[in-house]
Protein backbone atom coordinates (compact mmCIF):
# COMPACT_ATOMS: atom_id res chain seq x y z
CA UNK A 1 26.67 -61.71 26.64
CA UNK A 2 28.29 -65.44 25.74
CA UNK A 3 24.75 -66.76 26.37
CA UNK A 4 23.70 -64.57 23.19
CA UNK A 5 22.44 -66.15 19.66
CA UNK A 6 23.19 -65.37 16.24
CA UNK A 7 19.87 -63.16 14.91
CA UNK A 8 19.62 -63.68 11.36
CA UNK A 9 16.37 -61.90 11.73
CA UNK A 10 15.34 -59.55 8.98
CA UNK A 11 13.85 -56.82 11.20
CA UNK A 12 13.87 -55.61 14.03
CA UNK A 13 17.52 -56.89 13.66
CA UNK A 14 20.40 -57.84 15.51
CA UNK A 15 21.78 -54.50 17.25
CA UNK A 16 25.64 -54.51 18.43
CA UNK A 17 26.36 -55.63 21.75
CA UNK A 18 28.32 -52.79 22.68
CA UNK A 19 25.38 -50.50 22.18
CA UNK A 20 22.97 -52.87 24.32
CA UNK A 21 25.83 -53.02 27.06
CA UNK A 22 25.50 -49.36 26.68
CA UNK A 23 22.15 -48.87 27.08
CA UNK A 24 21.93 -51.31 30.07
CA UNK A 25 23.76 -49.67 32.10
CA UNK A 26 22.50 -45.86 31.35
CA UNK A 27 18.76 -47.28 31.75
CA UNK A 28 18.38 -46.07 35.03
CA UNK A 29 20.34 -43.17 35.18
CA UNK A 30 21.46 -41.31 32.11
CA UNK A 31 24.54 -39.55 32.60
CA UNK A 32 23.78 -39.00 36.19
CA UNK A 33 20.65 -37.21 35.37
CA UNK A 34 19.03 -40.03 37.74
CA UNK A 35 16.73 -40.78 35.12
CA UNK A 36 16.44 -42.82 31.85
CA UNK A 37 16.75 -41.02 28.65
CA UNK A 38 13.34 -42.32 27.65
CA UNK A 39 11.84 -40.38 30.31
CA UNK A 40 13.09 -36.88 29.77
CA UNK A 41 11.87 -34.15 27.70
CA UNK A 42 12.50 -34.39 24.60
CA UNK A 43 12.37 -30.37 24.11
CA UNK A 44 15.22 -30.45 27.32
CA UNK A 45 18.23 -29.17 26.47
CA UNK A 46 19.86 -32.95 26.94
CA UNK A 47 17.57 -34.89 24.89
CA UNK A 48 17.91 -31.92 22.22
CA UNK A 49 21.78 -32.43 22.35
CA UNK A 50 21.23 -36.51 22.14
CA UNK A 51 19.62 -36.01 18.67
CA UNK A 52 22.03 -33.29 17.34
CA UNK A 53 24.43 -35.09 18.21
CA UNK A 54 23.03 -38.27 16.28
CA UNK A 55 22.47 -36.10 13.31
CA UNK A 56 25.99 -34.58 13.12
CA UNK A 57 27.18 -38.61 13.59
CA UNK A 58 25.25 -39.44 10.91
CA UNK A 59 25.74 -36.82 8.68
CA UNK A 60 29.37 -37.81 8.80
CA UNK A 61 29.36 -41.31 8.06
CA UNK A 62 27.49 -40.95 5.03
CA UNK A 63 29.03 -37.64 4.05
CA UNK A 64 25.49 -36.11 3.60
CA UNK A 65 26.07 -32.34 2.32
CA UNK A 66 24.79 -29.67 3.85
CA UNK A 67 21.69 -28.89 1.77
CA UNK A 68 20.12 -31.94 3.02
CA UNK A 69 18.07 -32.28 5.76
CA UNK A 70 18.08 -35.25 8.04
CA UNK A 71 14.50 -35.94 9.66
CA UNK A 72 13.79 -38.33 12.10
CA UNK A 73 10.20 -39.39 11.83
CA UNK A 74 7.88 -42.14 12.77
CA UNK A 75 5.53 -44.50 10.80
CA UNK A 76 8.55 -46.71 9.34
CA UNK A 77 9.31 -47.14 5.70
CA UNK A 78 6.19 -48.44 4.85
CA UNK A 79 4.36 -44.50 6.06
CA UNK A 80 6.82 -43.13 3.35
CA UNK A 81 4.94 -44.89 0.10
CA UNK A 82 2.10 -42.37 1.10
CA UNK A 83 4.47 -39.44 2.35
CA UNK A 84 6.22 -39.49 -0.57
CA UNK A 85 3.97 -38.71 -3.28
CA UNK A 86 2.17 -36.05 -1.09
CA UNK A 87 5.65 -33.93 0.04
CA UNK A 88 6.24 -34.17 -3.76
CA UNK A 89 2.87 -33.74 -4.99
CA UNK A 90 3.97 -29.97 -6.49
CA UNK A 91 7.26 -31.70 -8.69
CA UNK A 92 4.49 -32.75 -11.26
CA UNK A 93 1.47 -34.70 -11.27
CA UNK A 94 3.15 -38.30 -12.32
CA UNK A 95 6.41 -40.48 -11.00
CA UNK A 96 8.17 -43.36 -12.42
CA UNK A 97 9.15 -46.35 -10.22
CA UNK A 98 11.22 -49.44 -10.81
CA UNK A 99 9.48 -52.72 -9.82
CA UNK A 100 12.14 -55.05 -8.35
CA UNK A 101 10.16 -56.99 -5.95
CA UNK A 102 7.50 -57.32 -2.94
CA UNK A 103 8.63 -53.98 -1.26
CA UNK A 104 8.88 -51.64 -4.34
CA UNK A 105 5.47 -53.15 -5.33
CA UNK A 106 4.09 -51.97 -2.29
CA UNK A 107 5.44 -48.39 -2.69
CA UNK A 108 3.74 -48.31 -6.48
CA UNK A 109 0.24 -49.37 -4.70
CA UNK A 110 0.59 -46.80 -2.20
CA UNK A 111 1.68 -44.28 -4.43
CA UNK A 112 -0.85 -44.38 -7.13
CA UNK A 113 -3.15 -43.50 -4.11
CA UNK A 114 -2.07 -39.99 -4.93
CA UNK A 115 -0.28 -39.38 -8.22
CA UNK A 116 -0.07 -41.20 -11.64
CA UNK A 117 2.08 -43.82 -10.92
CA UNK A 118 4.49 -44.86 -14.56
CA UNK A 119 6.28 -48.40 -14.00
CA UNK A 120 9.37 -47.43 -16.16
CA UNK A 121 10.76 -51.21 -15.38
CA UNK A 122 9.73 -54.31 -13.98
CA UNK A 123 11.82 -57.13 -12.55
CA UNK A 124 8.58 -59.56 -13.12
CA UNK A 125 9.17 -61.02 -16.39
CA UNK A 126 12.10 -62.49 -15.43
CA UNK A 127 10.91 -63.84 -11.50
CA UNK A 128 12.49 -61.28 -9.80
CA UNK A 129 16.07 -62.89 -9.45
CA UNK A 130 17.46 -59.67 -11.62
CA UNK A 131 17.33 -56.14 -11.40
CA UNK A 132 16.53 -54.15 -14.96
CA UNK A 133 19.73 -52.61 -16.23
CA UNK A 134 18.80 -48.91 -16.92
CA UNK A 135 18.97 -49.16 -20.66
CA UNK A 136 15.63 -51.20 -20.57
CA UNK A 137 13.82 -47.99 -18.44
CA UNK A 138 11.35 -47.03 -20.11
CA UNK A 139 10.25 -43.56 -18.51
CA UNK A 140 7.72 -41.21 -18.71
CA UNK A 141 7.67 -37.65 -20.36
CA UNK A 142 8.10 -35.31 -17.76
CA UNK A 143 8.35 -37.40 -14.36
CA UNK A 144 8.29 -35.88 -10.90
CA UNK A 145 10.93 -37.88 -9.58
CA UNK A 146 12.20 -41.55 -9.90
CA UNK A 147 11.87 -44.51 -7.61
CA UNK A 148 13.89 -47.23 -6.68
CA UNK A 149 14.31 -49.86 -4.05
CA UNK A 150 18.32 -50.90 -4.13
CA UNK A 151 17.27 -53.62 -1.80
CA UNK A 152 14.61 -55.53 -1.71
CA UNK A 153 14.57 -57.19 1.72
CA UNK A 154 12.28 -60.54 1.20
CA UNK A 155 13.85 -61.26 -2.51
CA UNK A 156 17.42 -60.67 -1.63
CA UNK A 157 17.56 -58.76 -4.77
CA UNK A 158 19.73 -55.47 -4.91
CA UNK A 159 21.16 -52.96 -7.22
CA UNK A 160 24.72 -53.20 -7.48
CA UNK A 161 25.05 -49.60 -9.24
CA UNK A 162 23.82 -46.27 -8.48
CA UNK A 163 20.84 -44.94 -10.99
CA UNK A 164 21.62 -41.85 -12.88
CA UNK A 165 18.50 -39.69 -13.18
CA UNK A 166 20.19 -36.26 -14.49
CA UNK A 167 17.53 -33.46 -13.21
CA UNK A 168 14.78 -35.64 -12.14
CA UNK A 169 15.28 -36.24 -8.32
CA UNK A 170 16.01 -39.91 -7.46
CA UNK A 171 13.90 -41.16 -4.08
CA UNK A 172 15.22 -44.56 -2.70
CA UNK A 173 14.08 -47.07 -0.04
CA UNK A 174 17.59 -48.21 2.20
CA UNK A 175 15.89 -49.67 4.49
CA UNK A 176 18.04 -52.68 4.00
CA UNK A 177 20.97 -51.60 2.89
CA UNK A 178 21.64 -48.02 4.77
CA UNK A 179 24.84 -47.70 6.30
CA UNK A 180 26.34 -50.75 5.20
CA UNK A 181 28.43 -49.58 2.48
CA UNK A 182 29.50 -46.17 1.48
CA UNK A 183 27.19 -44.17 -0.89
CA UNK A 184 26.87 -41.13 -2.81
CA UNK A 185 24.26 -39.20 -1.23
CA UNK A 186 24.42 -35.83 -3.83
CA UNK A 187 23.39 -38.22 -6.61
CA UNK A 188 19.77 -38.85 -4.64
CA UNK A 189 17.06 -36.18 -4.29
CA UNK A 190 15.48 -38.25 -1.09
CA UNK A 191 16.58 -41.54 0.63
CA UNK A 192 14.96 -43.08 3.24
CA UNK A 193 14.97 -45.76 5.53
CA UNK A 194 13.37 -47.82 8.58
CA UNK A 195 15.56 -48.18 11.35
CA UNK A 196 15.36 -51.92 12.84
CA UNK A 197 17.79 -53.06 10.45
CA UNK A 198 20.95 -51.26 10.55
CA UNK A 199 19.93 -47.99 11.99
CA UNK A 200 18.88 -48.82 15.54
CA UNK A 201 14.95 -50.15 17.19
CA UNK A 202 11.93 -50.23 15.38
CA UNK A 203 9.82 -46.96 15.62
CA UNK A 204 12.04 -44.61 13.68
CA UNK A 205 12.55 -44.06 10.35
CA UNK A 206 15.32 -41.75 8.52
CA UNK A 207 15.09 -39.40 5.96
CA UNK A 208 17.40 -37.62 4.42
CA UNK A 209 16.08 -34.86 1.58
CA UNK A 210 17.65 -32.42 -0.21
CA UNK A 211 16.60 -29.27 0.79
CA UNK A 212 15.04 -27.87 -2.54
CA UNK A 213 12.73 -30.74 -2.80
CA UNK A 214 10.96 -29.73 0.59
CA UNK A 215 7.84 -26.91 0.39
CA UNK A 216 6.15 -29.31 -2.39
CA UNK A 217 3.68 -30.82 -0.42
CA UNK A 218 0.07 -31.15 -1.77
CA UNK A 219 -2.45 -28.95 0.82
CA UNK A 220 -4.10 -31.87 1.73
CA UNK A 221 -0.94 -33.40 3.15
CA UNK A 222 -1.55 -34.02 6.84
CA UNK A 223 1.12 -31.48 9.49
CA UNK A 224 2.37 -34.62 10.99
CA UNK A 225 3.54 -35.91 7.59
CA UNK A 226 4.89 -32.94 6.28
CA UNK A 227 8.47 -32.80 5.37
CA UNK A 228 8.68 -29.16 5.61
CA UNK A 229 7.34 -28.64 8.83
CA UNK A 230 9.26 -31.81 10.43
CA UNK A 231 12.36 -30.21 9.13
CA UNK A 232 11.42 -27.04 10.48
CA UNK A 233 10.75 -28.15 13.55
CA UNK A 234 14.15 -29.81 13.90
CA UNK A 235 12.10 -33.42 13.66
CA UNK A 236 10.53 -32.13 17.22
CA UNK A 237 7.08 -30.88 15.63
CA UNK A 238 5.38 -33.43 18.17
CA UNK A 239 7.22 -35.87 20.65
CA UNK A 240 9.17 -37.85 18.28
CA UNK A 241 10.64 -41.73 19.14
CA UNK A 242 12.83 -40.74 22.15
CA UNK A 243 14.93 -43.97 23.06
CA UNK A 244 14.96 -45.17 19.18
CA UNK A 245 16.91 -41.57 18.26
CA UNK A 246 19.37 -42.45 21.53
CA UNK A 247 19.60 -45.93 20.53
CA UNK A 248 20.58 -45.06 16.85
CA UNK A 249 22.98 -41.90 17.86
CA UNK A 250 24.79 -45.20 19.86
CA UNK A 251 25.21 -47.34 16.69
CA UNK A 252 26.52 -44.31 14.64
CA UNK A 253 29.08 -44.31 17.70
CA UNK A 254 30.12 -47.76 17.15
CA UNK A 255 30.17 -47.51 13.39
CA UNK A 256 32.48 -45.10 14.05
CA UNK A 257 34.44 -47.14 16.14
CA UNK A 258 34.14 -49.90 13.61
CA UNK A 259 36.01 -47.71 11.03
CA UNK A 260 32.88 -46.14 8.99
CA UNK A 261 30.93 -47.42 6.23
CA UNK A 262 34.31 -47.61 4.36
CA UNK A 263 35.42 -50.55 6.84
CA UNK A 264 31.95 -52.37 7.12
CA UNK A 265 31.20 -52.25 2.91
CA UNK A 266 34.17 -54.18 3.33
CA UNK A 267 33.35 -56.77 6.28
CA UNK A 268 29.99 -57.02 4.58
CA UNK A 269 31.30 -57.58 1.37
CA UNK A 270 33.42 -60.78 3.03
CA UNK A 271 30.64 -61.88 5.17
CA UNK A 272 28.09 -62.51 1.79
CA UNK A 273 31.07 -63.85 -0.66
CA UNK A 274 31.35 -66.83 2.04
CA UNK A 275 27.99 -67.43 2.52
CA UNK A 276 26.85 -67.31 -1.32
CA UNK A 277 30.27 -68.88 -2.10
CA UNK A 278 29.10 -72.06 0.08
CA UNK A 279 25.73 -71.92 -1.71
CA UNK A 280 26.88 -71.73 -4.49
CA UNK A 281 29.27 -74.99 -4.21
CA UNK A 282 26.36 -77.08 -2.84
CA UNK A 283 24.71 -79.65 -3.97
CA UNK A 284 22.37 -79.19 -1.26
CA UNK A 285 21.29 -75.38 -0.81
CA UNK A 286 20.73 -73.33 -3.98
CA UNK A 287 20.17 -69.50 -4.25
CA UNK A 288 18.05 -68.12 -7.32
CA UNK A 289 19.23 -64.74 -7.70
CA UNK A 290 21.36 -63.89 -10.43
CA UNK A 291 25.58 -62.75 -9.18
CA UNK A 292 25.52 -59.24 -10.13
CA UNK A 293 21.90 -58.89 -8.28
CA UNK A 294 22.32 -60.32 -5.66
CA UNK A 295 21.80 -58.57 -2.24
CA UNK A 296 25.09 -58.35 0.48
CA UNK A 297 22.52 -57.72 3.15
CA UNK A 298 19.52 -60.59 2.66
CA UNK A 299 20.58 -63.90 1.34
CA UNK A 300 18.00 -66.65 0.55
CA UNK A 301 18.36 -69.67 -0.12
CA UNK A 302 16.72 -73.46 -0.56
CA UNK A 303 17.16 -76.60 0.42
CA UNK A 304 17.04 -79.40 -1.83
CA UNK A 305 14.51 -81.10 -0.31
CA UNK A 306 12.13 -78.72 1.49
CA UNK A 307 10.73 -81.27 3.37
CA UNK A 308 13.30 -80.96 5.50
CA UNK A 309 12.79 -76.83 6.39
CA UNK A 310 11.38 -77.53 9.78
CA UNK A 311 14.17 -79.70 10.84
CA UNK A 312 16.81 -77.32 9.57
CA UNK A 313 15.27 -74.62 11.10
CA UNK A 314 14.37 -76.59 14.63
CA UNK A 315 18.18 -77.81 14.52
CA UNK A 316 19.67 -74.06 14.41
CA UNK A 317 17.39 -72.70 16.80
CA UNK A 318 19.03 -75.50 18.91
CA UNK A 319 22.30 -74.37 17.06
CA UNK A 320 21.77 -71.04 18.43
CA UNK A 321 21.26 -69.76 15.02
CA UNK A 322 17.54 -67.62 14.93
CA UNK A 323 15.26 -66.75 12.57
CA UNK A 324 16.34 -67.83 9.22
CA UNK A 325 13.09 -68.81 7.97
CA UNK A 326 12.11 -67.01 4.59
CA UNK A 327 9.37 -65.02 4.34
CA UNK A 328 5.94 -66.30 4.41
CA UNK A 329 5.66 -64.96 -0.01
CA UNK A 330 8.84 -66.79 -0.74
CA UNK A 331 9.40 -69.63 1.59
CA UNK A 332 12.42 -71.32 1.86
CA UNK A 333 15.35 -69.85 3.88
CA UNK A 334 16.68 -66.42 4.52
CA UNK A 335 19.55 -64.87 6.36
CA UNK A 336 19.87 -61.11 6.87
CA UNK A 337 23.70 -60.20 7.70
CA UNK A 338 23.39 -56.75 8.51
CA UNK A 339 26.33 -54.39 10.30
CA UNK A 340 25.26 -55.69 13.64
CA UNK A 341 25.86 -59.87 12.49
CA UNK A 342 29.23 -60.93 13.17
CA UNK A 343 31.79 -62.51 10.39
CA UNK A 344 31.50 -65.40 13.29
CA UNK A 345 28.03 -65.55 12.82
CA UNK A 346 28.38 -66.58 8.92
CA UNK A 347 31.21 -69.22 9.87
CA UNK A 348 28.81 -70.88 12.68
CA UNK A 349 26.13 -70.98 10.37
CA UNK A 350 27.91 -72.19 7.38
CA UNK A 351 29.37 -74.53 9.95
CA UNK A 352 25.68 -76.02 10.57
CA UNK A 353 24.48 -75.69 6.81
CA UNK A 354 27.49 -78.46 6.02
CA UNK A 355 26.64 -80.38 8.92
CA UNK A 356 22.87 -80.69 8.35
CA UNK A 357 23.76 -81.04 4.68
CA UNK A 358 25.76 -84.41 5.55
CA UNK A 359 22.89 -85.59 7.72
CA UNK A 360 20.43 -85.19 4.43
C-alpha cells in the first residue's frame, strides 16, 4: 500500500484503502463461503443480507426516514436524466430545472425528451463561476418537481445552501457531493447519485425517493427503469451490480469508522480551505469560481501560463500525484478531493504546486 498514488481523479475515484485491503483478501473466499461474493447469487440468502445490510448502513449515515426508499440501480447518473421525467411523468406534464453547468445541462436535454422542460435559472450569463441565488428563480405555474445539481463536477461549482421548494418535490444530482457532508434528506423529494465518486465502483447508482413520489411513472416507461417496480423488488427485479453493492456496503463501514458524514463535512471542509487558500494566495494558479460557490469536492484551477500544463501535469505523475488534468470542456487543472483523498494528499500536492510554481 506505500507504493500507492494520490488519485485526484474525478471518477471512478479514489476508494479507501481499508476497503481495497478488504476486498483483497475476501476475493477468493467470502466469509468462508469458498467463493467470491461476485460469484454468488444474488437472490441467496448471503448476497440478500450484503445489500440489506448496505441499505440499513446507509440509511443511517444520512439519516434517510423511513418513507424513503433506497434503490440500487444501474445505468449511472447520466440513465437518471431519462428515468426521471418518466417515474414522474404523472406529477404534471412540465418541470423546472436550474442550469448551473455542463452536468445539469445535460439533465435539461435529456429531460425535455419527455416533458416540458422550464429553465427557472441559469448560471450562463454570468460564465458559470456562480450559482443563482433563489430569489432570481423564475418558475413555472404549476411544476412537477424542481431540479438541481448542488455539484457540478467539471465546473467545480456547488450550492452552498439547501433549495426550499415548499410542496413541489425537489430531485437532485449528488453524484459529487453524496456522503461528504451531512444533509437533510426530508427536505428532497428524490436524490440521486453515481457511485465512483464517493459511494463505491462504477456500475451503481443510488437513489433515494420518497415513497409517495413512486407509482407515477408514464406507461411507456420501460420495467427495468421503473422506480416502482425496482423498489418493489427490493432493487433485485433483475441481477443488479453484485460486487459494486458489496464494495459500497464496505465504504459505508469505514465512513462509519471515520466518524459519519458529521466528521468528514468537517475533514472535507479543511482539506478545500487549504487548497483554495493556496490558490488563492498565488500569483501563479488562479481559480474562477466565485467563494460562496465554490465546490469542497472538485477544485479547478489555472496556471498562469498554460503553456506549461503538460509539464505540470508530467511532473506530478512523476510526483505521484494522478489525474489532475481538467476536463477536456474546461481545460486547465482539476482536483477532485473526495472522502476517499487523504488531508496528506492536499499537503503533497500543494507541496508540488509551490515547487513547480518556483521553477516557472
Amino acid at each position: 500500500m506505500s507504493q500507492r498514488a494520490y488519485n485526484f481523479c474525478s471518477g471512478p475515484a479514489a476508494l479507501p484503502e481499508e476497503v481495497l485491503a478488504i476486498a483483497r483478501d475476501e476475493m477468493l473466499d467470502w466469509h468462508g463461503k469458498g467463493m467470491s461474493v461476485m460469484e454468488m447469487s444474488h437472490r441467496s440468502d448471503e448476497f440478500v443480507g450484503v445489500a440489506q445490510t448496505a441499505e440499513n448502513d446507509l440509511r443511517k449515515l444520512m439519516g434517510i426516514p423511513d418513507d424513503y426508499a433506497v434503490l440500487f440501480l444501474q445505468g449511472g447518473a447520466s440513465q437518471q436524466f431519462a428515468c426521471i421525467p418518466m417515474n414522474l411523468a404523472g406529477l404534471g406534464p412540465v418541470a423546472d430545472y436550474v442550469d448551473t453547468g455542463i452536468w445539469s445541462g445535460k439533465a435539461i436535454d435529456e429531460a425535455s425528451r419527455y416533458l416540458k422542460v422550464h429553465v427557472a435559472a441559469t448560471a450562463k450569463p454570468n460564465g458559470y463561476i456562480h450559482v443563482p441565488g433563489q430569489r432570481t428563480w423564475a418558475h413555472s405555474v404549476a411544476p412537477s418537481y424542481i431540479h438541481v445539481t448542488p455539484n457540478e463536477t467539471i465546473g467545480g461549482l456547488q450550492y452552498q445552501w439547501t433549495p426550499s421548494t415548499g410542496k413541489v418535490p425537489l430531485v437532485a444530482d449528488m453524484s459529487s457531493e453524496i456522503l461528504s457532508r451531512p444533509i437533510d434528506v426530508s427536505r428532497y423529494g428524490l436524490i440521486y447519485a453515481g457511485a465512483q465518486k464517493n459511494i463505491g465502483p462504477s456500475g451503481l447508482t443510488v437513489v433515494i425517493i420518497r415513497k409517495d413520489l413512486l407509482g407515477h411513472a408514464s406507461p411507456q416507461t420501460p420495467t427495468m427503469l421503473n422506480y416502482k417496480v425496482a423498489a418493489d423488488n427490493g432493487s433485485m427485479y433483475n441481477t443488479p451490480p453484485t460486487f459494486s453493492i458489496y464494495l459500497a456496503g464496505q465504504v459505508f463501514k469505514w465512513l462509519e469508522r471515520q466518524g459519519g458524514v458529521e466528521t468528514m463535512g468537517e475533514i472535507n471542509a479543511r482539506k478545500a480551505a487549504k487548497l483554495y487558500g493556496y490558490i488563492d494566495a498565488s500569483d501563479y494558479y488562479s481559480n474562477p469560481i466565485q467563494p460562496d460557490s465554490r465546490s469542497l469536492m472538485n477544485v479547478p484551477f489555472r496556471l498562469r501560463d498554460e503553456g506549461q500544463n503538460k509539464a505540470f501535469l508530467a511532473g506530478a505523475e512523476s510526483a505521484g500525484l494522478l489525474n489532475l488534468q481538467g476536463h477536456r470542456s474546461v481545460g486547465g487543472m482539476r482536483a477532485s478531493i473526495y472522502n476517499a483523498v487523504p488531508e496528506a494528499a492536499i499537503d503533497r500536492l500543494l507541496e508540488y504546486m509551490d515547487e513547480f510554481a518556483k521553477k516557472g
